[in-house]
Protein backbone atom coordinates (compact mmCIF):
# COMPACT_ATOMS: atom_id res chain seq x y z
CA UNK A 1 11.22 39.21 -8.04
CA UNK A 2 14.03 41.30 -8.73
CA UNK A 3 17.62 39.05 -9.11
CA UNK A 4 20.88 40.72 -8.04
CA UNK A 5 23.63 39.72 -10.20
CA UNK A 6 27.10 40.78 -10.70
CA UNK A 7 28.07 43.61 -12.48
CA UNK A 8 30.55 43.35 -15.30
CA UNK A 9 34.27 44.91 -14.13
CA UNK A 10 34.53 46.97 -17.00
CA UNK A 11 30.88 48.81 -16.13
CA UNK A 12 32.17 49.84 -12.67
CA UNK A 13 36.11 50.28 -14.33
CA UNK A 14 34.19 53.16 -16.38
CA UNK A 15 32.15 54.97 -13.53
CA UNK A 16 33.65 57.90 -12.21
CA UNK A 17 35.48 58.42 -9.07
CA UNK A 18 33.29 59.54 -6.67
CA UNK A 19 30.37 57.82 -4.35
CA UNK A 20 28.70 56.15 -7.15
CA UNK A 21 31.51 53.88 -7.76
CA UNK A 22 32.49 53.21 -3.97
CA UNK A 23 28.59 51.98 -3.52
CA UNK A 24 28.70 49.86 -6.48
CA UNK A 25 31.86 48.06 -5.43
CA UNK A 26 30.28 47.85 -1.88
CA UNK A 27 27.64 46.49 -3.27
CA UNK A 28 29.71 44.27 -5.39
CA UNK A 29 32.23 42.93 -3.02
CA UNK A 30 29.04 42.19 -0.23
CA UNK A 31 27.37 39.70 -3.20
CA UNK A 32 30.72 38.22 -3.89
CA UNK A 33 30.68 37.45 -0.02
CA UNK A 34 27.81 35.16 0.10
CA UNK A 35 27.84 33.99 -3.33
CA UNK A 36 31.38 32.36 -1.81
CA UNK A 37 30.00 31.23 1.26
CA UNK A 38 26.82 29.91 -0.93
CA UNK A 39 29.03 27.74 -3.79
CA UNK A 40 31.58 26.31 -1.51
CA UNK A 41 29.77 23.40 -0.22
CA UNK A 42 28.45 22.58 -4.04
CA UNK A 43 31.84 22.54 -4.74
CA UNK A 44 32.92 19.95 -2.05
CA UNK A 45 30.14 17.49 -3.13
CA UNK A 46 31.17 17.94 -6.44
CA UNK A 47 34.44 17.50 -6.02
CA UNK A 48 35.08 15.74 -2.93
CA UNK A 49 31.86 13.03 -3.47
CA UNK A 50 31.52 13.02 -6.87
CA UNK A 51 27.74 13.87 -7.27
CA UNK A 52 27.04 14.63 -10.26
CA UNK A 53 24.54 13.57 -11.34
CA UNK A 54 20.92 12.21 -9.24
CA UNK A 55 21.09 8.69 -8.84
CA UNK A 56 17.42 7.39 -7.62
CA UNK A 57 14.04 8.26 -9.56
CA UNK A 58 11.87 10.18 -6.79
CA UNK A 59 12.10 12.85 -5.22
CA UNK A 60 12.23 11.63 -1.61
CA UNK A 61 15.46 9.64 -2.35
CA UNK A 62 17.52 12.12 -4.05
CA UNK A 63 16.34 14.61 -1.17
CA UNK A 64 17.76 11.92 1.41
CA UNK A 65 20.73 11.40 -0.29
CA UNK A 66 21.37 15.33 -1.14
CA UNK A 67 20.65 15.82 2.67
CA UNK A 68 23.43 12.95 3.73
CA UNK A 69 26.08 14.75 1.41
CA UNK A 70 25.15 18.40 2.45
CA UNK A 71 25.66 16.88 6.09
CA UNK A 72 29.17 15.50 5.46
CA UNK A 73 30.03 18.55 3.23
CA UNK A 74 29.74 20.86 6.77
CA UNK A 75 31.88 17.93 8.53
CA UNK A 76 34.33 18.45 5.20
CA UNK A 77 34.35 21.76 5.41
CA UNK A 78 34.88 21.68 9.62
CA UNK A 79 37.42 18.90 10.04
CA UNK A 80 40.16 21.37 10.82
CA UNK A 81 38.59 22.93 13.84
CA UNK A 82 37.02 19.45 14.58
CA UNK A 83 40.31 18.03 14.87
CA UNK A 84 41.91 20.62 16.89
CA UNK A 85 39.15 20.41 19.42
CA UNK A 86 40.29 16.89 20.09
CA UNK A 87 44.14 17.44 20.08
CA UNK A 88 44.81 15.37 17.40
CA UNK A 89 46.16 15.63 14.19
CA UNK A 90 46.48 13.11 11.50
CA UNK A 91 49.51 14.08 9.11
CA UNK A 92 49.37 11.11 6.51
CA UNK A 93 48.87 7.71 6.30
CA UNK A 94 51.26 4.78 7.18
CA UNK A 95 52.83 1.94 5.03
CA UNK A 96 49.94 -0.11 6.48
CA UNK A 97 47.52 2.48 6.08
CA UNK A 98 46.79 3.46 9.45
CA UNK A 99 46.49 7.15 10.30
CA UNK A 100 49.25 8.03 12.58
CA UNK A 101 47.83 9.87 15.31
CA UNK A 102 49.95 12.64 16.87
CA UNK A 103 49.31 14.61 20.03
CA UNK A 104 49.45 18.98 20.16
């Protein structure tokens, strides 16, 4: 199994200009792409539900739970469109902590 990873800046900073160096930061800039698209959700159950580490013993369980917060990371990560599909926007909470809701 052969493992793409990034090249260093400086290796493609000292190619020459010429095709060479266009196709390696193609090449570069397309594994940047989904490495970004890949890390973001780890990023929002890290930071946004606090998994850190596995909580339950087998391997069933922490497969559930992994599942739940991969699930709610792709609701994280759509809530904008999600609530402009319904009109709705919720600015901030209230003294009484009810979301205001407000009409577009």
């Amino acid at each position: 199994m052969c493992w793409n990873i990034a090249e260093r800046r400086s290796r493609i900073r000292a190619l020459a200009e010429g095709e060479l160096k266009t196709l390696s930061e193609l090449v570069e800039h397309l594994i940047a792409k989904v490495r970004a698209r890949v890390e973001h959700p780890f990023r929002v159950i890290k930071r946004q539900f606090g998994h850190r580490k596995v909580r339950y013993r087998g391997l069933a369980k922490n497969d559930a739970q992994l599942n739940v917060l991969f699930a709610l990371s792709n609701l994280w990560m759509a809530r904008r469109q999600l609530l402009a599909m319904t009109g709705k926007v919720c600015l901030r909470t209230g003294k009484d902590g009810v979301f205001p809701q407000v009409t577009a």
